[in-house]
PDB file of N, CA and C in Angstrom:
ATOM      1  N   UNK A   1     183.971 -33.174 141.997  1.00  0.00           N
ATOM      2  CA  UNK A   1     183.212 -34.400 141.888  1.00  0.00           C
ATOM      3  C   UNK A   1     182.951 -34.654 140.408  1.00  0.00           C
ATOM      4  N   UNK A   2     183.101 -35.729 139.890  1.00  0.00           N
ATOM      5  CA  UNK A   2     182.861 -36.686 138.705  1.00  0.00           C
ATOM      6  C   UNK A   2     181.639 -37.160 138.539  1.00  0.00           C
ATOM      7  N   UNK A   3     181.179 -37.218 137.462  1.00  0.00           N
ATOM      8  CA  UNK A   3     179.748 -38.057 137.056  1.00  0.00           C
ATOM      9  C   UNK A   3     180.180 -39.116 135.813  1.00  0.00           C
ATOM     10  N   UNK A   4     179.972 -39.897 136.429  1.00  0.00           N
ATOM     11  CA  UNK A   4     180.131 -41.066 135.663  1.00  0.00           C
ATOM     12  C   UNK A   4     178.923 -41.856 135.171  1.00  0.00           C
ATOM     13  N   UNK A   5     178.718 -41.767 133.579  1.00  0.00           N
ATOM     14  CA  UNK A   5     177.492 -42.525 132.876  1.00  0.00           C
ATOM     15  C   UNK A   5     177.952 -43.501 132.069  1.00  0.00           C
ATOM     16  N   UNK A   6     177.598 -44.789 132.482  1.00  0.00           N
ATOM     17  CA  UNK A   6     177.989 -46.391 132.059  1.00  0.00           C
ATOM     18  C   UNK A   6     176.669 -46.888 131.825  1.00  0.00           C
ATOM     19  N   UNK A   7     176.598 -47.768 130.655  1.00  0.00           N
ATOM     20  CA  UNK A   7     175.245 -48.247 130.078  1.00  0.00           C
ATOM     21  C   UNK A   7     175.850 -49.980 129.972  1.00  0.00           C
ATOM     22  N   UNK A   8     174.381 -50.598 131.176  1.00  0.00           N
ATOM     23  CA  UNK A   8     174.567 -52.088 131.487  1.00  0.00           C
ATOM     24  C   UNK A   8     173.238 -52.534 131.343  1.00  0.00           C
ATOM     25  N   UNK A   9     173.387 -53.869 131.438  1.00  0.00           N
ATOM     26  CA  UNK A   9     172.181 -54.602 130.907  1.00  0.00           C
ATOM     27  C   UNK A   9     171.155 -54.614 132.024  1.00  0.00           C
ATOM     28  N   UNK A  10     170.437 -54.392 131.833  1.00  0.00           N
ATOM     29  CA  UNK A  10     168.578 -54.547 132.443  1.00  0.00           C
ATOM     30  C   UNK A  10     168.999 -55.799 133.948  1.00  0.00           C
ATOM     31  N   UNK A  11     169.378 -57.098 133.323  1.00  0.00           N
ATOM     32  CA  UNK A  11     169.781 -57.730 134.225  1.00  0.00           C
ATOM     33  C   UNK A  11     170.835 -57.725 135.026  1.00  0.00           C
ATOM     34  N   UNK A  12     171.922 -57.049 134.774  1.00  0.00           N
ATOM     35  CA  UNK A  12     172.957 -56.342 135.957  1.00  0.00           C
ATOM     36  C   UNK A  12     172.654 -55.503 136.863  1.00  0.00           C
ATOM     37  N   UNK A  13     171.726 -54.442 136.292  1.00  0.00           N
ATOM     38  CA  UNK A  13     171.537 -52.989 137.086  1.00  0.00           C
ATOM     39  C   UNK A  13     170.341 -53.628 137.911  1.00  0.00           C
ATOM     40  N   UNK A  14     169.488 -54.475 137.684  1.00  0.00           N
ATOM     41  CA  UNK A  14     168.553 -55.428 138.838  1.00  0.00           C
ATOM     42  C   UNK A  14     169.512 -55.907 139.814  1.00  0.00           C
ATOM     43  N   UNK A  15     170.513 -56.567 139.392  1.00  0.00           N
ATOM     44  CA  UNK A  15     171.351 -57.343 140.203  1.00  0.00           C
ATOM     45  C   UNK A  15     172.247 -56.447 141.829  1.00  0.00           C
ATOM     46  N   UNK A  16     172.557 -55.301 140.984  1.00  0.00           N
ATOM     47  CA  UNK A  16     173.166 -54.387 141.491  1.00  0.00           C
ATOM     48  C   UNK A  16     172.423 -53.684 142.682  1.00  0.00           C
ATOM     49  N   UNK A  17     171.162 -53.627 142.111  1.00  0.00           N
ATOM     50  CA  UNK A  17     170.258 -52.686 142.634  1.00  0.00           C
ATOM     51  C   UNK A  17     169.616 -53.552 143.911  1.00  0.00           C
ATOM     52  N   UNK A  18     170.020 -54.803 143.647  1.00  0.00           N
ATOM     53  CA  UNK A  18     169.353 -55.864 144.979  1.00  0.00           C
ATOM     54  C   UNK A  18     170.071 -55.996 145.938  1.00  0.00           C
ATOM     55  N   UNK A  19     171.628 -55.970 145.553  1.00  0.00           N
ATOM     56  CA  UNK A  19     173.087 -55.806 146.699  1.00  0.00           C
ATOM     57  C   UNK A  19     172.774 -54.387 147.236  1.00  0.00           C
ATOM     58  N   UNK A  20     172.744 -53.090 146.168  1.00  0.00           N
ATOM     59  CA  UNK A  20     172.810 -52.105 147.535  1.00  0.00           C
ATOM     60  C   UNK A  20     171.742 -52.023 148.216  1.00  0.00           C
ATOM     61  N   UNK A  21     170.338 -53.078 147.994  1.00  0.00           N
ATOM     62  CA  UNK A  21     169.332 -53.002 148.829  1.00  0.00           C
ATOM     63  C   UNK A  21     169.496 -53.814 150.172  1.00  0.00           C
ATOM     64  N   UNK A  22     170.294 -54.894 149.945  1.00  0.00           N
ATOM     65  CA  UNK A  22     170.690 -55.759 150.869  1.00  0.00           C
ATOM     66  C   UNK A  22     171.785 -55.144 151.774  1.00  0.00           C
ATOM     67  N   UNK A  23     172.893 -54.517 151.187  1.00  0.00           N
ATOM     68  CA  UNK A  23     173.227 -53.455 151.993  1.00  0.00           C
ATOM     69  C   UNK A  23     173.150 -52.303 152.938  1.00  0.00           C
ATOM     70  N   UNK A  24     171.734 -51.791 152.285  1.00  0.00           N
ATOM     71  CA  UNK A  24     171.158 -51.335 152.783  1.00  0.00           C
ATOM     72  C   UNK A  24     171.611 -49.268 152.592  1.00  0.00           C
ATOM     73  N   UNK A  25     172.265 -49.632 151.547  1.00  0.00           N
ATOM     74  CA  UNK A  25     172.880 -48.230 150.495  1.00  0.00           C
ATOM     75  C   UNK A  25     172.472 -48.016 150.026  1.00  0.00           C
ATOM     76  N   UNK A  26     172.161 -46.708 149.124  1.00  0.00           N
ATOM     77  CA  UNK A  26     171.597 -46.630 147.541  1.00  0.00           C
ATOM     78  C   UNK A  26     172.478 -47.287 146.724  1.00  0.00           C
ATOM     79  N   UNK A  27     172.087 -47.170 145.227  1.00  0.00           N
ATOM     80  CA  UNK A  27     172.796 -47.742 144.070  1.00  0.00           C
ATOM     81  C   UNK A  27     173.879 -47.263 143.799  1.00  0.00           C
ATOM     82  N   UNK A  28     174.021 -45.985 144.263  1.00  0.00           N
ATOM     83  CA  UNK A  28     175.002 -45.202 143.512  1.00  0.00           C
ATOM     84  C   UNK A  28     176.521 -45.641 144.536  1.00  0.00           C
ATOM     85  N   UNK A  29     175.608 -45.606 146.035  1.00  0.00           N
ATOM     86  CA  UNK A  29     176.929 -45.860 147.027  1.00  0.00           C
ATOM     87  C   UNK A  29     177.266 -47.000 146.984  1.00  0.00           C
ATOM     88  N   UNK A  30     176.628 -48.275 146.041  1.00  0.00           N
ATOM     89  CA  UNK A  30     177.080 -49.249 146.045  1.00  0.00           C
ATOM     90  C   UNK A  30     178.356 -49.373 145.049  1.00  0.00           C
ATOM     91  N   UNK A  31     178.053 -48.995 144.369  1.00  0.00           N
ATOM     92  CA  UNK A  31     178.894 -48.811 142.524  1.00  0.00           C
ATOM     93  C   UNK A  31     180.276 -47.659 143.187  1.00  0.00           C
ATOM     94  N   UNK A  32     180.246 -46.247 144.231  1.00  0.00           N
ATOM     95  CA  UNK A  32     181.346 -45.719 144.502  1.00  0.00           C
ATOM     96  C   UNK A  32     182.229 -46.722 145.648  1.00  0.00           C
ATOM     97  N   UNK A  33     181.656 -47.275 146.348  1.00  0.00           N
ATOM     98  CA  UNK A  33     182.464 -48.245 146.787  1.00  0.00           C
ATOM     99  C   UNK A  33     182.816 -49.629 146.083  1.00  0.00           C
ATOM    100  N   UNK A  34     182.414 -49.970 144.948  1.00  0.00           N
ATOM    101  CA  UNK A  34     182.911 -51.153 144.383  1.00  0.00           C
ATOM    102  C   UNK A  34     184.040 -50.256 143.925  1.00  0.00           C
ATOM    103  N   UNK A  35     184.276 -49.167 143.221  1.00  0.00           N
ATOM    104  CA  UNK A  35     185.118 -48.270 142.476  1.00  0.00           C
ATOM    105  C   UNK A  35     186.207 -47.851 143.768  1.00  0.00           C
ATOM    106  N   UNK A  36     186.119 -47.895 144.634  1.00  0.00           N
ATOM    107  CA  UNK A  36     187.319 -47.663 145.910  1.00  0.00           C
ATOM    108  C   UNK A  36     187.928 -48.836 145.826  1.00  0.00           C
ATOM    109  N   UNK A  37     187.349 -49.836 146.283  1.00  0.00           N
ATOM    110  CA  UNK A  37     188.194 -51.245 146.127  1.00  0.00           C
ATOM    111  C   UNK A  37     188.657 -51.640 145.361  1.00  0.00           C
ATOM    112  N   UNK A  38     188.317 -50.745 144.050  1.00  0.00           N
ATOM    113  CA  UNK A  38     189.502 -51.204 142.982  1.00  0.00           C
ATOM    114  C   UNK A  38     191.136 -50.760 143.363  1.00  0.00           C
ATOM    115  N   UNK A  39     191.058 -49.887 143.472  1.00  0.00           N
ATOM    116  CA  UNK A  39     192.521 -49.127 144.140  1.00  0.00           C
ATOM    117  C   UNK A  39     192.837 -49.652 145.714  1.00  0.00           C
ATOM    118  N   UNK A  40     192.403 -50.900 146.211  1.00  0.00           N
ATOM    119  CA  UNK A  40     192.849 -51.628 147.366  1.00  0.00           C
ATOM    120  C   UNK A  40     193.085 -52.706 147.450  1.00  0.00           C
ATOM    121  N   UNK A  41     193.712 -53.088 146.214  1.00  0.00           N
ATOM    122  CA  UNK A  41     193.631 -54.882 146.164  1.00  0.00           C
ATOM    123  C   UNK A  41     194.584 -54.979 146.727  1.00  0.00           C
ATOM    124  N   UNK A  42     194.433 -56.878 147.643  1.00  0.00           N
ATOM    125  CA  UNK A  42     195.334 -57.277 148.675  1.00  0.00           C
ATOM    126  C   UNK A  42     197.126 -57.232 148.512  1.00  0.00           C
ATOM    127  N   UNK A  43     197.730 -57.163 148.921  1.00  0.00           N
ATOM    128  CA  UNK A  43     199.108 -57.672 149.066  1.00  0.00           C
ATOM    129  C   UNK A  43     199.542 -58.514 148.279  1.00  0.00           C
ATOM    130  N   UNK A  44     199.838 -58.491 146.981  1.00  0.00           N
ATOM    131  CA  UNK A  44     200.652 -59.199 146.432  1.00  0.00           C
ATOM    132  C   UNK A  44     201.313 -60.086 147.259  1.00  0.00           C
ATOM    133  N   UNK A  45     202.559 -59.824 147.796  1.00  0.00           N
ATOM    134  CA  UNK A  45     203.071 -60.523 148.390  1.00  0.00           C
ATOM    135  C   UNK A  45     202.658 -61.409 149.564  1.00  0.00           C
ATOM    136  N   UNK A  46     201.685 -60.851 150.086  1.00  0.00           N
ATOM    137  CA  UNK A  46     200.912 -61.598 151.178  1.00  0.00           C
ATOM    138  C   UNK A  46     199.922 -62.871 150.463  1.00  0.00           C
ATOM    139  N   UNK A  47     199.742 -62.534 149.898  1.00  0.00           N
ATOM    140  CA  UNK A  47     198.772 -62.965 149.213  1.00  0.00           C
ATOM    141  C   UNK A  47     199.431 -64.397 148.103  1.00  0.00           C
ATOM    142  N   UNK A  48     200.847 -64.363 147.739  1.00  0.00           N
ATOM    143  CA  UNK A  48     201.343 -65.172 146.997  1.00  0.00           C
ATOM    144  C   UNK A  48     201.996 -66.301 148.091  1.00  0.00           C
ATOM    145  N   UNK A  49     202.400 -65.740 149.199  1.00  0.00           N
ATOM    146  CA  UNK A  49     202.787 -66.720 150.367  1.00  0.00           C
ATOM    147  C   UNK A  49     201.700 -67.267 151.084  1.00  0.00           C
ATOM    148  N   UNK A  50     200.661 -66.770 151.208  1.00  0.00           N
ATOM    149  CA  UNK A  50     199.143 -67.491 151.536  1.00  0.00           C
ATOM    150  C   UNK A  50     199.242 -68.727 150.680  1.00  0.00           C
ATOM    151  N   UNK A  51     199.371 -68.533 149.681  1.00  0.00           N
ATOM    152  CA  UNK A  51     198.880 -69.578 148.141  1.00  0.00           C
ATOM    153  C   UNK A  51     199.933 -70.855 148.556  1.00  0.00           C
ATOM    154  N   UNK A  52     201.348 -69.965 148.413  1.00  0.00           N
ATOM    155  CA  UNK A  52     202.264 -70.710 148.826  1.00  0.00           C
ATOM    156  C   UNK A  52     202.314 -72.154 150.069  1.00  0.00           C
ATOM    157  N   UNK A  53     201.856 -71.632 150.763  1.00  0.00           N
ATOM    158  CA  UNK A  53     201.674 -72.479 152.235  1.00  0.00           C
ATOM    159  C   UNK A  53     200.409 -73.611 152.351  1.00  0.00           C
ATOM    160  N   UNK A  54     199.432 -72.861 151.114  1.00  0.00           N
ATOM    161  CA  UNK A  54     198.200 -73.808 150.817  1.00  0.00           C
ATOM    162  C   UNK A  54     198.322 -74.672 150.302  1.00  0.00           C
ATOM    163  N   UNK A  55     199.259 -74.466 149.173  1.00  0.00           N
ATOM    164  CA  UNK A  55     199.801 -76.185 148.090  1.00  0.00           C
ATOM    165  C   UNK A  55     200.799 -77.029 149.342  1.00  0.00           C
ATOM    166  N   UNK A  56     201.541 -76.303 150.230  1.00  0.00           N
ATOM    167  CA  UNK A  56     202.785 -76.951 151.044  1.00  0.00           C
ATOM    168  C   UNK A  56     201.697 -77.860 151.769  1.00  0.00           C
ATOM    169  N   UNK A  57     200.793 -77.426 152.453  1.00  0.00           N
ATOM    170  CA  UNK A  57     200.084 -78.282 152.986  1.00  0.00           C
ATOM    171  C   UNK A  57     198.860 -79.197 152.333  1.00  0.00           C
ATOM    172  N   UNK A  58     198.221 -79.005 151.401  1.00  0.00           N
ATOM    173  CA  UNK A  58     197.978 -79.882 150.681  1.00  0.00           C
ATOM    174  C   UNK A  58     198.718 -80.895 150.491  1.00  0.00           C
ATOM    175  N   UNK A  59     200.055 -80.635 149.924  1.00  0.00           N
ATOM    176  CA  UNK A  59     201.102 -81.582 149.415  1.00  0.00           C
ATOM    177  C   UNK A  59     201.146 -82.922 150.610  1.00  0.00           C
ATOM    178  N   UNK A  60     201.256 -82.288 152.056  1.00  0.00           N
ATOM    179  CA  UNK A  60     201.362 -82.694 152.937  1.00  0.00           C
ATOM    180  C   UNK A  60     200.413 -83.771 153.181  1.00  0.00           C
ATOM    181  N   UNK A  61     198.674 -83.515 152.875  1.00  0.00           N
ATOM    182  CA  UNK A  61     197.951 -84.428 152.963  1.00  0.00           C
ATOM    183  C   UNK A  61     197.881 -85.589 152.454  1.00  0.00           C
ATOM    184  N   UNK A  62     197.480 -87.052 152.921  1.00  0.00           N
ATOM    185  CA  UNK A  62     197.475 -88.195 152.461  1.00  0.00           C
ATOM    186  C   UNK A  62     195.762 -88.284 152.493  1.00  0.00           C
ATOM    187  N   UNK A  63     195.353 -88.026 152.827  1.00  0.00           N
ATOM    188  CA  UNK A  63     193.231 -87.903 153.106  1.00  0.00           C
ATOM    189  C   UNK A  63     193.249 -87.759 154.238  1.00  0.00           C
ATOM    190  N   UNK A  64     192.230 -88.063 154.591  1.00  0.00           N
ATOM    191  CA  UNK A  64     191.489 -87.871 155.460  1.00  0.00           C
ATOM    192  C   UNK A  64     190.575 -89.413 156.018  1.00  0.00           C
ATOM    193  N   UNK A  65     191.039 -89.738 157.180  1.00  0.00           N
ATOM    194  CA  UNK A  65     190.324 -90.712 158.170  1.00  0.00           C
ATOM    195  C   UNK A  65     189.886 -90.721 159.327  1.00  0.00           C
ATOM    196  N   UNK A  66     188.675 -91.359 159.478  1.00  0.00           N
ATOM    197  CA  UNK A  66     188.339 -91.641 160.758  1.00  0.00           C
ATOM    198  C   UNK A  66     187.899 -93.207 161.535  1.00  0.00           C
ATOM    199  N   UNK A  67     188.628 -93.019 162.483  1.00  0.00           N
ATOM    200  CA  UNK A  67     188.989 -94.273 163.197  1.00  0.00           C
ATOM    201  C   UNK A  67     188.139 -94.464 164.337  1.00  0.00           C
ATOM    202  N   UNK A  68     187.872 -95.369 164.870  1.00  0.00           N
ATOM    203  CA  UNK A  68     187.067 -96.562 163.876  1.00  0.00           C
ATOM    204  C   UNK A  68     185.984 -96.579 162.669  1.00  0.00           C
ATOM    205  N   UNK A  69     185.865 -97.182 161.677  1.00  0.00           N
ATOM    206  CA  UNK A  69     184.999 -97.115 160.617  1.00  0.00           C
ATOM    207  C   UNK A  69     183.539 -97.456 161.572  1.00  0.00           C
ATOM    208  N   UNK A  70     182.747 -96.507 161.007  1.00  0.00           N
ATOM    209  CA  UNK A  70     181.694 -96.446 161.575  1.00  0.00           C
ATOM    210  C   UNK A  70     180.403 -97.142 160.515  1.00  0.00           C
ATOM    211  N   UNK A  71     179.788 -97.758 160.080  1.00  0.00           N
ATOM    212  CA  UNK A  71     178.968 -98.604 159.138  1.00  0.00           C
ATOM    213  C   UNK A  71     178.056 -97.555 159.242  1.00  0.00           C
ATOM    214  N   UNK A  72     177.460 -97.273 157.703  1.00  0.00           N
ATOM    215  CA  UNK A  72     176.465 -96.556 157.478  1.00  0.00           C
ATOM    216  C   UNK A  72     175.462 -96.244 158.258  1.00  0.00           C
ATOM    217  N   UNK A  73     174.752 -97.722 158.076  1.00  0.00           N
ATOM    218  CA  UNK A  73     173.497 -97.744 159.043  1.00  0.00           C
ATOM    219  C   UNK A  73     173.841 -97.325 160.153  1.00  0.00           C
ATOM    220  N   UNK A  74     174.744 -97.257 160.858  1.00  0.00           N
ATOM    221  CA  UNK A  74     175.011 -97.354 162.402  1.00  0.00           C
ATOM    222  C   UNK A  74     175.055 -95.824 162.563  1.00  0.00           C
ATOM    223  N   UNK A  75     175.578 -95.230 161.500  1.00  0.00           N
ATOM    224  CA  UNK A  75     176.222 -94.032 161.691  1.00  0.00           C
ATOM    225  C   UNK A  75     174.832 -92.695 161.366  1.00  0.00           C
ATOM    226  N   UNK A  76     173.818 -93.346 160.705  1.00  0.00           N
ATOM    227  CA  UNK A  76     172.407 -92.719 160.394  1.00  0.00           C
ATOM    228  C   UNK A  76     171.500 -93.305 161.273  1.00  0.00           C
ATOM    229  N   UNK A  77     171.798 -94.271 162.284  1.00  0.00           N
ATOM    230  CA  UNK A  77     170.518 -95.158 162.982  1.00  0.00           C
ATOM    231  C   UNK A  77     169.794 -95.116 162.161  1.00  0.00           C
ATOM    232  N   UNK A  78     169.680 -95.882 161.469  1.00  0.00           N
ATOM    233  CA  UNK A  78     168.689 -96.700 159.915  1.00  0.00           C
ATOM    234  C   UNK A  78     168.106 -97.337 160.644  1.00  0.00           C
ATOM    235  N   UNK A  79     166.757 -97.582 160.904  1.00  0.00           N
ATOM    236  CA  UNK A  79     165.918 -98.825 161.664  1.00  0.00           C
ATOM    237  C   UNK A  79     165.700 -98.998 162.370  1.00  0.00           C
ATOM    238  N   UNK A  80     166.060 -97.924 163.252  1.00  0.00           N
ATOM    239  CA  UNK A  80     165.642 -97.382 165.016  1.00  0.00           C
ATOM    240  C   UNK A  80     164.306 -96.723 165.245  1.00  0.00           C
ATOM    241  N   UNK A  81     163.736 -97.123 165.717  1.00  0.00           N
ATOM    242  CA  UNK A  81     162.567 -96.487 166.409  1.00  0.00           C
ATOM    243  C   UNK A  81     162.417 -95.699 167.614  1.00  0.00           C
ATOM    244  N   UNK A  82     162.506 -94.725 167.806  1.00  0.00           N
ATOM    245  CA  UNK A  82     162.450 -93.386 168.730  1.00  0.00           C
ATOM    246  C   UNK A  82     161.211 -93.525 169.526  1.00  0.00           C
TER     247      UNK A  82
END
Protein backbone atom coordinates (compact mmCIF):
# COMPACT_ATOMS: atom_id res chain seq x y z
CA UNK A 1 0.00 0.00 0.00
CA UNK A 2 0.99 3.65 -1.08
CA UNK A 3 0.52 6.92 0.75
CA UNK A 4 -0.05 9.55 -1.23
CA UNK A 5 0.44 13.41 0.09
CA UNK A 6 -1.03 16.15 -2.39
CA UNK A 7 -1.42 19.78 -1.15
CA UNK A 8 -4.91 21.58 -2.48
CA UNK A 9 -6.64 24.56 -1.80
CA UNK A 10 -8.85 25.08 1.39
CA UNK A 11 -11.68 25.41 -1.18
CA UNK A 12 -11.24 22.05 -3.06
CA UNK A 13 -10.59 19.82 -0.03
CA UNK A 14 -14.22 21.50 1.34
CA UNK A 15 -15.53 20.62 -1.95
CA UNK A 16 -14.25 17.14 -1.88
CA UNK A 17 -15.01 16.59 1.55
CA UNK A 18 -18.90 17.45 0.81
CA UNK A 19 -19.05 14.69 -2.24
CA UNK A 20 -17.63 11.95 -0.02
CA UNK A 21 -20.17 13.17 2.55
CA UNK A 22 -22.91 13.00 0.08
CA UNK A 23 -21.67 9.73 -0.81
CA UNK A 24 -21.67 8.77 2.10
CA UNK A 25 -17.62 7.56 2.12
CA UNK A 26 -14.83 9.02 3.86
CA UNK A 27 -12.48 11.46 2.05
CA UNK A 28 -9.93 9.27 1.46
CA UNK A 29 -12.40 6.58 -0.31
CA UNK A 30 -13.57 9.28 -2.26
CA UNK A 31 -10.10 10.50 -3.79
CA UNK A 32 -9.08 6.22 -4.15
CA UNK A 33 -11.94 5.85 -6.28
CA UNK A 34 -11.66 9.04 -8.32
CA UNK A 35 -7.89 7.51 -8.81
CA UNK A 36 -9.49 3.96 -10.16
CA UNK A 37 -11.46 5.69 -12.76
CA UNK A 38 -8.66 7.14 -14.04
CA UNK A 39 -7.43 3.79 -15.46
CA UNK A 40 -11.23 3.13 -16.85
CA UNK A 41 -11.96 5.61 -19.28
CA UNK A 42 -14.74 4.76 -21.82
CA UNK A 43 -14.14 3.13 -25.22
CA UNK A 44 -12.56 5.13 -27.49
CA UNK A 45 -14.09 3.65 -30.12
CA UNK A 46 -17.47 3.45 -28.67
CA UNK A 47 -17.41 6.50 -27.68
CA UNK A 48 -16.23 8.22 -31.16
CA UNK A 49 -19.25 6.39 -32.99
CA UNK A 50 -21.68 7.68 -30.21
CA UNK A 51 -20.38 11.31 -31.28
CA UNK A 52 -20.55 10.12 -34.71
CA UNK A 53 -24.33 9.28 -34.92
CA UNK A 54 -25.06 12.52 -32.75
CA UNK A 55 -23.89 15.10 -35.51
CA UNK A 56 -25.68 12.38 -38.27
CA UNK A 57 -28.73 13.12 -36.55
CA UNK A 58 -28.54 16.52 -35.73
CA UNK A 59 -27.62 17.07 -39.35
CA UNK A 60 -30.86 15.37 -39.94
CA UNK A 61 -32.90 17.92 -37.93
CA UNK A 62 -34.84 20.81 -39.52
CA UNK A 63 -36.43 22.04 -35.72
CA UNK A 64 -38.72 21.24 -34.07
CA UNK A 65 -42.77 21.77 -34.40
CA UNK A 66 -45.87 21.54 -33.03
CA UNK A 67 -49.05 21.33 -34.81
CA UNK A 68 -51.46 23.16 -34.32
CA UNK A 69 -49.92 26.51 -33.05
CA UNK A 70 -51.25 26.89 -29.83
CA UNK A 71 -51.47 31.00 -28.78
CA UNK A 72 -49.77 31.86 -25.68
CA UNK A 73 -52.53 32.87 -23.68
CA UNK A 74 -54.41 29.80 -24.56
CA UNK A 75 -51.58 27.65 -23.91
CA UNK A 76 -50.98 29.31 -20.05
CA UNK A 77 -54.92 29.98 -19.56
CA UNK A 78 -54.03 33.72 -18.99
CA UNK A 79 -57.42 35.12 -17.63
CA UNK A 80 -59.21 32.16 -16.44
CA UNK A 81 -60.67 32.02 -13.27
CA UNK A 82 -60.68 28.62 -11.41
Amino acid sequence: MKTLAVDISEELYARAERRANELGVSLEQEVVNLVERLGSEPDDAALTAARARMRELFQTLKGFRVEPKIAREELYERGRLH
